[in-house]
Protein backbone atom coordinates (compact mmCIF):
# COMPACT_ATOMS: atom_id res chain seq x y z
CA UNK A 1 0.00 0.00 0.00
CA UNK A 2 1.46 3.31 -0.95
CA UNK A 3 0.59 5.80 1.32
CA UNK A 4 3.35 8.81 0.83
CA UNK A 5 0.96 11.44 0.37
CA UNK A 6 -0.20 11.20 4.01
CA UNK A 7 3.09 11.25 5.18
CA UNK A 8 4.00 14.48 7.42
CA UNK A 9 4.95 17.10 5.27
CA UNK A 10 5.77 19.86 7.06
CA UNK A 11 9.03 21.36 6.93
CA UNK A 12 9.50 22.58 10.42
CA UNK A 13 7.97 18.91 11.94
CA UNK A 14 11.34 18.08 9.83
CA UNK A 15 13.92 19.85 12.62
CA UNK A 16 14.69 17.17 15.07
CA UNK A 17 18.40 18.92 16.76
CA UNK A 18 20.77 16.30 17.92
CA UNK A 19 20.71 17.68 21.35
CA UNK A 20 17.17 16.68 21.41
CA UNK A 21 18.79 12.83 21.99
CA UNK A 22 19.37 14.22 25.79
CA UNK A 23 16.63 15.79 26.10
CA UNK A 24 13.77 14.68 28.55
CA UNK A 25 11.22 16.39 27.06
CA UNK A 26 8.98 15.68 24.38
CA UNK A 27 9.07 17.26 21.20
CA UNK A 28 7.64 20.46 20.35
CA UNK A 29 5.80 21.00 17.32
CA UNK A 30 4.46 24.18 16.22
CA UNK A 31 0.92 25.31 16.77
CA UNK A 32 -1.40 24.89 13.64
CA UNK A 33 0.77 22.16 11.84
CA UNK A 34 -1.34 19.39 10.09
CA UNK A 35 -0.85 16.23 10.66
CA UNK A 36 -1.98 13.11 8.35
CA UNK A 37 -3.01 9.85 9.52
CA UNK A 38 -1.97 6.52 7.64
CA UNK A 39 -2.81 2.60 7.70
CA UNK A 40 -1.07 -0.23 7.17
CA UNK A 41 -1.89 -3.65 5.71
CA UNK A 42 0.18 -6.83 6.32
CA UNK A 43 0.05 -6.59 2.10
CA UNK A 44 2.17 -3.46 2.14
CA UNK A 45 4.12 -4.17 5.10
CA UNK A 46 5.49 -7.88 3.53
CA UNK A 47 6.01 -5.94 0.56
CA UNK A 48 8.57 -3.69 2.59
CA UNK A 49 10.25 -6.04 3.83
CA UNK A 50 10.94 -8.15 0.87
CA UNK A 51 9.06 -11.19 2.45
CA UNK A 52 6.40 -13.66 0.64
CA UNK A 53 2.70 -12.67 0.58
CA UNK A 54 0.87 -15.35 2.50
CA UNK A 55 -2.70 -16.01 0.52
CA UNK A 56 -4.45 -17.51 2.53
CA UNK A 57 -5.37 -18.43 6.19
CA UNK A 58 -4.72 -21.63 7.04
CA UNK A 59 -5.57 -23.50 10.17
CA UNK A 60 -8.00 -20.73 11.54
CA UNK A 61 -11.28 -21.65 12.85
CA UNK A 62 -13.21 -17.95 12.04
CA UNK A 63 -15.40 -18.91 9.49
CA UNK A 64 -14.46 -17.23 6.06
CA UNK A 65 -15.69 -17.63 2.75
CA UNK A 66 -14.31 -17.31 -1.21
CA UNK A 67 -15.56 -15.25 -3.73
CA UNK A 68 -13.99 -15.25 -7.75
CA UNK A 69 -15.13 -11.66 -9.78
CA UNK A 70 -14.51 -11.22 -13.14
CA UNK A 71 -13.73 -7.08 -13.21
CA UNK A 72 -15.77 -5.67 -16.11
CA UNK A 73 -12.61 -3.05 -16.21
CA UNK A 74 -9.93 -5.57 -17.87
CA UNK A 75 -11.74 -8.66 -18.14
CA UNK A 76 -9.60 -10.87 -15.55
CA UNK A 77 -10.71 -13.25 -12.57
CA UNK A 78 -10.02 -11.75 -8.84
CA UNK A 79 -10.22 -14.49 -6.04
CA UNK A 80 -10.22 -13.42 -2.79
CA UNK A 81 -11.11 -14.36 0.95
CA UNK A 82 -13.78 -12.77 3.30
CA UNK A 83 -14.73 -13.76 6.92
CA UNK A 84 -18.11 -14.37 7.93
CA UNK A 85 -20.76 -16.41 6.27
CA UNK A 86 -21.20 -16.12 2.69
CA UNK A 87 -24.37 -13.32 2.10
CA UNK A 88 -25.42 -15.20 -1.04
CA UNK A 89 -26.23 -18.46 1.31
CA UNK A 90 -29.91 -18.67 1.47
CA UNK A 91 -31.25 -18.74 4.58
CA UNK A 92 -28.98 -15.90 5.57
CA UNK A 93 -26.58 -16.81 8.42
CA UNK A 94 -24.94 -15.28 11.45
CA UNK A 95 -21.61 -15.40 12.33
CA UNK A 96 -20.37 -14.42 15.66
CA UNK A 97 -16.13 -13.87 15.65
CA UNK A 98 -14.78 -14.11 19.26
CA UNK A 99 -13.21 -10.83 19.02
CA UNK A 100 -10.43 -10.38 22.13
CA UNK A 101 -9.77 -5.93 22.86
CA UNK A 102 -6.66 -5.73 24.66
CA UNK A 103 -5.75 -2.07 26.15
CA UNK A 104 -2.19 -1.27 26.07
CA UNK A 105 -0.55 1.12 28.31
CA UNK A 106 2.51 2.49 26.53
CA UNK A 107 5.32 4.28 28.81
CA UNK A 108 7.43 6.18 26.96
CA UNK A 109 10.97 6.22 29.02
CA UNK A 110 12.65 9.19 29.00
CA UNK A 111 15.35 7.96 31.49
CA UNK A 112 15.16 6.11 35.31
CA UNK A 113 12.80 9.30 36.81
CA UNK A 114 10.86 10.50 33.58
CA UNK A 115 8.31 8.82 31.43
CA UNK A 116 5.40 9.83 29.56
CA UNK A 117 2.05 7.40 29.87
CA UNK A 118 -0.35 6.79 27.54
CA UNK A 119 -3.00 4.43 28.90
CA UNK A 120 -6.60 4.24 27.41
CA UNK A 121 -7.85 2.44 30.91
CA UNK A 122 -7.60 5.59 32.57
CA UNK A 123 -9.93 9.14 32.53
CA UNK A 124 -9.26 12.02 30.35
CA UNK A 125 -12.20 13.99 30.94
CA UNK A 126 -11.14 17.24 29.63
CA UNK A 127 -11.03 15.78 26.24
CA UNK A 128 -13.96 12.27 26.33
CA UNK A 129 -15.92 13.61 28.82
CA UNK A 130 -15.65 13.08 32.90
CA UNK A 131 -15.55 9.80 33.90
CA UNK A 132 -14.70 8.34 30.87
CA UNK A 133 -12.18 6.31 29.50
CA UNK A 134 -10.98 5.45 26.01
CA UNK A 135 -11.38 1.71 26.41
CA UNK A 136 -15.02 1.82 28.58
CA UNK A 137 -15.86 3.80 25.46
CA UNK A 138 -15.04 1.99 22.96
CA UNK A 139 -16.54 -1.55 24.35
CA UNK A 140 -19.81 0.19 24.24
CA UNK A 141 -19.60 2.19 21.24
CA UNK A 142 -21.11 0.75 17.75
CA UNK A 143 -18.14 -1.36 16.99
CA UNK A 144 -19.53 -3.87 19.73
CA UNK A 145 -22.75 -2.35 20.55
CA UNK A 146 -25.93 -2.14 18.48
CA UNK A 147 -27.24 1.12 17.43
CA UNK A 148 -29.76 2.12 14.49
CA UNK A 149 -28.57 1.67 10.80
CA UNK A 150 -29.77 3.88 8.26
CA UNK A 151 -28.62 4.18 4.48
CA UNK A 152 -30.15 6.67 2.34
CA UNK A 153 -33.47 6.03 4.35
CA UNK A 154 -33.17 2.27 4.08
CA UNK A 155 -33.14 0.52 7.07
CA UNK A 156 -30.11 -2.09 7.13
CA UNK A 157 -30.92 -2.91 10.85
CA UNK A 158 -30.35 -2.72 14.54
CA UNK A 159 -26.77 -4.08 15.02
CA UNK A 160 -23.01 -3.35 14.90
CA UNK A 161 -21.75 -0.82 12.44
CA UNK A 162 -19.24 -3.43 10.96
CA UNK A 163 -21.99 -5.60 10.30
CA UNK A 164 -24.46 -2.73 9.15
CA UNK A 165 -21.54 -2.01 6.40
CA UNK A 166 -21.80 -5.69 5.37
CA UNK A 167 -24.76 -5.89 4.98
CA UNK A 168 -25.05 -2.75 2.88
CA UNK A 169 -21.86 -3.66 0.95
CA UNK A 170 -24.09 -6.97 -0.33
CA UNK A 171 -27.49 -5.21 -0.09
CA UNK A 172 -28.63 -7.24 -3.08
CA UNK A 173 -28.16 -10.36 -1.57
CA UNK A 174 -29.21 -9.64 1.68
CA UNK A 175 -32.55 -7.65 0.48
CA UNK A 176 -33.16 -10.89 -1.31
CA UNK A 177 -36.42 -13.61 0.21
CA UNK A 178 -33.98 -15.76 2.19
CA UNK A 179 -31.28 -13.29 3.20
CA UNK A 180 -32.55 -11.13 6.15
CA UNK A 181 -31.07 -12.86 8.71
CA UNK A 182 -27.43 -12.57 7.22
CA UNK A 183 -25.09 -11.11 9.76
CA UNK A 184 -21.08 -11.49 11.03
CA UNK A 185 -20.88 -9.86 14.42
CA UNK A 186 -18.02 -9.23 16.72
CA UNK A 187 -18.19 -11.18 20.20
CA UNK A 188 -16.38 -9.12 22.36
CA UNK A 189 -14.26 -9.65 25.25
CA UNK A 190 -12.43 -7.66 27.55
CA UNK A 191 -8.77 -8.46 28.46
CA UNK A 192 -6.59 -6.78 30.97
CA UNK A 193 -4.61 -4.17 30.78
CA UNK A 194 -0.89 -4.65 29.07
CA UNK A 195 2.12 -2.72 30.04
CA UNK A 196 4.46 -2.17 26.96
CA UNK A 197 7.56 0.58 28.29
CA UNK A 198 9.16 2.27 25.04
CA UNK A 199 12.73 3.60 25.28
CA UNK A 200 12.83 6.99 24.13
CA UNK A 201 15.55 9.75 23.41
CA UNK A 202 18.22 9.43 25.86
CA UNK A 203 17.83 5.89 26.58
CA UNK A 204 19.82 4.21 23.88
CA UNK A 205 18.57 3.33 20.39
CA UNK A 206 14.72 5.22 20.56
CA UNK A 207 12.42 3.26 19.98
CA UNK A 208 9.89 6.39 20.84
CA UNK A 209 9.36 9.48 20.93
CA UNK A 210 6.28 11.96 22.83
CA UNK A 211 5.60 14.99 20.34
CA UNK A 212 3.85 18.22 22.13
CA UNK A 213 1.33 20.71 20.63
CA UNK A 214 -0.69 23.30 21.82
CA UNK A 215 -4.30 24.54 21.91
CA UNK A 216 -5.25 20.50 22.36
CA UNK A 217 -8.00 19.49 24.95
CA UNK A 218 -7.11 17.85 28.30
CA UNK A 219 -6.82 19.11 32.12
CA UNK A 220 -4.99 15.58 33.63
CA UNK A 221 -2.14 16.23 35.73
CA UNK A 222 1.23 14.76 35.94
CA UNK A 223 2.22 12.41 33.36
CA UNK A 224 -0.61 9.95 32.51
CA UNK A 225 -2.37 10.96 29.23
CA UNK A 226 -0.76 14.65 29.83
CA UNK A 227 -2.59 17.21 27.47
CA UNK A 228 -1.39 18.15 24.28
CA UNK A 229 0.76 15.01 24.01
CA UNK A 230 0.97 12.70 21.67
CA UNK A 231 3.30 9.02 21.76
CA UNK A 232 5.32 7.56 18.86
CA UNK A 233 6.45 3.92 18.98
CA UNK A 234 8.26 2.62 15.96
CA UNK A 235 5.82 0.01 14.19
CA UNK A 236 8.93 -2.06 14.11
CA UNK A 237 9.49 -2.15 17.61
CA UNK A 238 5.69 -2.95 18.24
CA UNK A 239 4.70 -5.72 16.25
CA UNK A 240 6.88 -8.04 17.68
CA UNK A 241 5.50 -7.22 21.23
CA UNK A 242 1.88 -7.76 20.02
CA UNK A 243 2.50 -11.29 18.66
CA UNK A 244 4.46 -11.84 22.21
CA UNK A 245 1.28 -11.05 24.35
CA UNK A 246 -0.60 -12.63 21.62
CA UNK A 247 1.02 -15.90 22.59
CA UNK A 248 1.47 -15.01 26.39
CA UNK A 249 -2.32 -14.92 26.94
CA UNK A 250 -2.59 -18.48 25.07
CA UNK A 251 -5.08 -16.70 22.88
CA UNK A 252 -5.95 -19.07 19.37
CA UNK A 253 -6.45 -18.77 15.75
CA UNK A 254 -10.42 -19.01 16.33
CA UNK A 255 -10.70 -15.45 17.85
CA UNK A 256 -9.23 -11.78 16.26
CA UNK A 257 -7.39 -9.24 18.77
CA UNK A 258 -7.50 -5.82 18.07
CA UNK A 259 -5.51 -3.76 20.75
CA UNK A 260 -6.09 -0.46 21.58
CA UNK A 261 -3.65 2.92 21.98
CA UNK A 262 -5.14 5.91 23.20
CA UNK A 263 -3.75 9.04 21.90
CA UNK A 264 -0.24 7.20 20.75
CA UNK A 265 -0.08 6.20 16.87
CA UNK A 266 3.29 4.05 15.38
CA UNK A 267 5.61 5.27 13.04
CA UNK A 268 7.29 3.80 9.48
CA UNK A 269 10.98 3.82 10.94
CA UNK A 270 12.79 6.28 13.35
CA UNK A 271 9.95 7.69 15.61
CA UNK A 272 12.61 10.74 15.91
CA UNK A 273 12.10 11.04 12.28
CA UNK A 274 8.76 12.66 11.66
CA UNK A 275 8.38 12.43 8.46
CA UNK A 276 8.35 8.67 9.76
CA UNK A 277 4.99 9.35 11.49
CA UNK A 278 2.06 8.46 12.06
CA UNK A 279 0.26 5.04 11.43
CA UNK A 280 -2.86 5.10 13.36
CA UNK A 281 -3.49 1.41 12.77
CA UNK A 282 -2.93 -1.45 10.79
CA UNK A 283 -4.17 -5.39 10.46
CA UNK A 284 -1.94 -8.20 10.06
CA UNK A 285 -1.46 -12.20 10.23
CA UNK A 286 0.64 -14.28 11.97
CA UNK A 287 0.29 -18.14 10.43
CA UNK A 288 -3.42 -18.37 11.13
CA UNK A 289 -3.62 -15.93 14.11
CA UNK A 290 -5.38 -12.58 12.78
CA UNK A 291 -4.74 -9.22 14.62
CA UNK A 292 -4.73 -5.12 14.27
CA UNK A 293 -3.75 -2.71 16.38
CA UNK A 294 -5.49 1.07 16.34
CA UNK A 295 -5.23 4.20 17.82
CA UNK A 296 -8.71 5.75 20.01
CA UNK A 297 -8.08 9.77 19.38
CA UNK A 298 -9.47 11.63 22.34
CA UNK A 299 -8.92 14.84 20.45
CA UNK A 300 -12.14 15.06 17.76
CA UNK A 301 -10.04 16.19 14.78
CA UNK A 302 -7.94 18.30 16.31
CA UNK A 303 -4.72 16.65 15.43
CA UNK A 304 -5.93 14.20 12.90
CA UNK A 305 -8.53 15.93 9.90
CA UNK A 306 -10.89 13.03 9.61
CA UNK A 307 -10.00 11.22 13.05
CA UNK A 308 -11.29 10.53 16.15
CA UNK A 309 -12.25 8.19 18.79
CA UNK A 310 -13.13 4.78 17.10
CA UNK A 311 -12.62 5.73 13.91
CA UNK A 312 -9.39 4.14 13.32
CA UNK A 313 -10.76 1.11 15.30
CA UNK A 314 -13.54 0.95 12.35
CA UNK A 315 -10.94 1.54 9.72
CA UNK A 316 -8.68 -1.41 10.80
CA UNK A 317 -11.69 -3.84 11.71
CA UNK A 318 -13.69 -3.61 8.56
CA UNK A 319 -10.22 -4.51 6.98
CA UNK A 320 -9.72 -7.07 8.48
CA UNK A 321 -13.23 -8.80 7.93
CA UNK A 322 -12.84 -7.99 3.71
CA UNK A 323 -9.50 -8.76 3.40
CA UNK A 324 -8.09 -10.75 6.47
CA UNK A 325 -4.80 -11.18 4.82
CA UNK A 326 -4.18 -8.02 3.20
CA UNK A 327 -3.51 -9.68 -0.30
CA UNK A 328 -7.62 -9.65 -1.64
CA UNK A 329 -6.74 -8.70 -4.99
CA UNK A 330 -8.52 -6.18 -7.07
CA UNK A 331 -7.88 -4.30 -10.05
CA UNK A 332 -5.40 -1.35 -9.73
CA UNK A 333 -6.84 1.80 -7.56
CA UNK A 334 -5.77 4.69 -6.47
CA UNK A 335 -4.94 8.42 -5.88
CA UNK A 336 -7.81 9.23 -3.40
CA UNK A 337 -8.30 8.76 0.35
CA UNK A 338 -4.52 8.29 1.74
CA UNK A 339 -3.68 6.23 -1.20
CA UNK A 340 -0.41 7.97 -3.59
CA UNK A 341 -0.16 6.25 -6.83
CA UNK A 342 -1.53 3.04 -7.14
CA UNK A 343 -2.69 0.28 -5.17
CA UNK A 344 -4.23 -3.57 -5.65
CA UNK A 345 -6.11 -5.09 -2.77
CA UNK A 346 -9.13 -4.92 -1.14
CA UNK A 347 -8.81 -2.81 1.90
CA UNK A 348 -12.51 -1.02 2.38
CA UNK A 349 -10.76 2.21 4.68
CA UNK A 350 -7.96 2.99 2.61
CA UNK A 351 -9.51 4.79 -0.29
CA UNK A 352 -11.59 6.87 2.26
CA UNK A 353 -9.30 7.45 4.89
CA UNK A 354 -10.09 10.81 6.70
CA UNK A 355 -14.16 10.57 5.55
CA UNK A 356 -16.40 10.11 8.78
CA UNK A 357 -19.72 8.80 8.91
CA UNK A 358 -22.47 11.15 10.81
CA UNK A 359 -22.15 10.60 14.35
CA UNK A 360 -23.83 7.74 15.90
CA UNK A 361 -25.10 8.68 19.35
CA UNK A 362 -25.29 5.62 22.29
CA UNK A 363 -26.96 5.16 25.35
CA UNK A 364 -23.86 6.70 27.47
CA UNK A 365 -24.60 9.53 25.67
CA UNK A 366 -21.21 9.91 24.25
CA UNK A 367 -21.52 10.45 19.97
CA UNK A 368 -19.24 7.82 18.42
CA UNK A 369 -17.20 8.48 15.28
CA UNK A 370 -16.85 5.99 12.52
CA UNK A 371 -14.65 5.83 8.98
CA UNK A 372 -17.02 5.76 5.74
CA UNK A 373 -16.60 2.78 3.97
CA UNK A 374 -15.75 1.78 -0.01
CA UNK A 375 -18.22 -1.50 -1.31
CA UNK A 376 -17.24 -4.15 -2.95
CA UNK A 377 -18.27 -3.33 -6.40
CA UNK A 378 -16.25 -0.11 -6.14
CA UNK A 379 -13.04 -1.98 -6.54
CA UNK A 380 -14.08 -4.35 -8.58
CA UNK A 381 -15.83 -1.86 -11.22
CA UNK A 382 -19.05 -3.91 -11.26
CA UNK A 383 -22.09 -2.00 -12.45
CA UNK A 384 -24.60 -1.40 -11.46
CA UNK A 385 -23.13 -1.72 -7.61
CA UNK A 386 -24.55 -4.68 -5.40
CA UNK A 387 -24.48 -2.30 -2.32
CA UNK A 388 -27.44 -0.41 -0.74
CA UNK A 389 -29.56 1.58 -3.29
CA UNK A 390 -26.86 0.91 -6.01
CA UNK A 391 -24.47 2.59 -3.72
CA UNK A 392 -20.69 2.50 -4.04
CA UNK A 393 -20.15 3.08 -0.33
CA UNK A 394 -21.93 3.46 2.87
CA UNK A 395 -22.62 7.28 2.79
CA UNK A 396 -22.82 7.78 -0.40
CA UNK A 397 -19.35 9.23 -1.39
CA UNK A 398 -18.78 7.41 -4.07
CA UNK A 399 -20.92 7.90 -7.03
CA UNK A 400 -19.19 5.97 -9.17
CA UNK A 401 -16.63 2.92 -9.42
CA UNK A 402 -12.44 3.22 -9.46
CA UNK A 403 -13.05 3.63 -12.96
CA UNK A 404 -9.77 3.01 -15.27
CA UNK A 405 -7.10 0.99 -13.92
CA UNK A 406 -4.41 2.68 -12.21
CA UNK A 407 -1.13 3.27 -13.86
């Protein structure tokens, strides 16, 4: 996945002096800079390090199906993997995917007295509201809770927004006699809390770095989700720790993990490097074992355009269910959403990355955020579209197909 036109581009986030290295401070970055959030697939992320592209999943227990396309566009066959139940199976089926949220608390280590915490288990009320926390939130926002699904004033139903997407992506099928009850939810569970510590600056080789702004929301005190900070852990250095915890909590094949940041994001290399910066989440695979990590941004677009609270956490999960893998192929795409040339897989986010969805109120009274999403037939240049009122994603943004293929 190329993604270079998201990458920071500011000239003065480019100034990183070497006496920063013994420095115990973070990072300051000048008021009013953009930044530009990024994802990565396990497709792009083999293809950077030189490694084989694994197909398929083998040995996992998630029910998936297979689908084969012939693209109108240039003719060829596109096979490709998608979990859940197949939407053309009459009667409709649900699938429930054991789907394990692990909060990590990242400490950035600054040296033996001074570290800079990032922990979505604890309050940030100045920013998510009093009594809140990022991961309370996010187990009952509409990633795991229902809520009310409407398209275009069609009612897809009275579920999970993943799910609501799927079932608009295949409206066709699922409007069909026979294909009501067609649904893949996510069974949630709760894990505890994870403690990951990040060397940073003056503590050898940095593996992180804490950037500061101003004029961001947040009244904590001391140095647990601080305002106006924001933590950078090389994706390098973090990956390897998720499969670890992965395996020390004897989780299996048969459930997905997602684990959740708050207000910390990864970087593509040096951390200290900001042009380096910032992933906000990405999906991957590890043998059969399926996994993403993603960001929850307490700051409501303030440092992200297009980002904030679960977005990411839709971004990454509706991935994952369309293209567990990362290698679903589809006819060349690109040049919109965070994508910079061209790109060939099936990752639903990616060509809207930065579009919301309206805000979906829930009973805590706390108005979730989620990514708009690209159907199906977009990529795969079938007309008329399959999806919800001939729709070529789930708010409407797309009026049309990819159209040609990218060059």
């Amino acid at each position: 996945m190329k993604v270079t036109n998201l990458v920071l581009a500011v000239c003065a986030l480019l100034v990183v002096s070497a006496a920063f290295a013994q420095d115990e401070k973070p990072i300051s970055i000048p008021e009013g800079t953009p930044l530009h959030a990024r994802y990565l697939t396990p497709a792009s992320l083999r293809a950077a390090a030189g490694a084989a592209v694994v197909p398929q999943i083998a040995g996992s227990s998630i029910p998936s199906w297979s689908y084969s396309v012939v693209s109108p566009i240039d003719g060829k066959t596109y096979k490709g993997q998608i979990m859940g139940a197949n939407p053309a199976t009459k009667p409709g089926q649900v699938t429930v995917i054991p789907t394990i949220l692990i909060p990590v608390r990242l400490v950035f280590q600054y040296s033996s007295t001074v570290s800079y915490i990032f922990d979505p288990t604890v309050t940030d009320g100045g920013c998510i509201g009093a009594g809140n926390t990022a991961y309370k939130l996010t187990q009952a926002s509409p990633l795991f809770s229902d809520a009310s699904f409407t398209f275009g004033g069609t009612a897809i139903g009275t579920t999970q927004y993943i799910d609501a997407f799927q079932r608009a992506n295949f409206w066709n099928d699922v409007s069909a006699s026979g294909g009501a009850n067609y649904h893949t939810l996510l069974g949630m569970a709760p894990m505890p809390l994870q403690t990951v510590t990040v060397t940073s600056a003056n503590t050898g080789t940095p593996n992180g770095t804490v950037y500061s702004f101003t004029g961001l929301c947040g009244t904590n005190t001391g140095n647990v989700n601080a305002p106006g900070l924001l933590g950078v852990m090389n994706f390098n250095y973090w990956d390897p720790v998720a499969r670890s915890i992965i395996s020390k909590l004897g989780i299996n094949a048969n459930s997905f993990v997602m684990f959740e940041f708050y207000n910390a994001v990864m970087s593509e290399g040096s951390p200290a490097n900001t042009a380096n910066c910032c992933i906000l989440g990405y999906h991957d695979i590890n043998g059969a074992q399926t996994y993403g990590t993603a960001e929850f941004e307490g700051r409501d677009e303030t440092l992200f355009s297009g980002v904030s609270d679960t977005a990411g956490m839709s971004h990454e999960i509706a991935e994952w269910m369309n293209d567990p893998t990362g290698v679903n192929p589809t006819p060349a795409w690109g040049n919109i959403g965070q994508v910079s040339g061209c790109q060939g897989n099936y990752e639903v986010g990616d060509p809207l990355s930065g579009t919301l969805m309206p805000g979906v109120k829930m009973s805590n009274g706390f108005t979730y955020h989620l990514q708009e999403l690209a159907f199906f037939d977009w990529f795969y240049r079938v007309t008329p579209s399959g999806g919800v009122h001939g729709w070529y994603s789930d708010n409407d943004t797309f009026k049309s197909d990819a159209g040609a293929v990218c060059e």
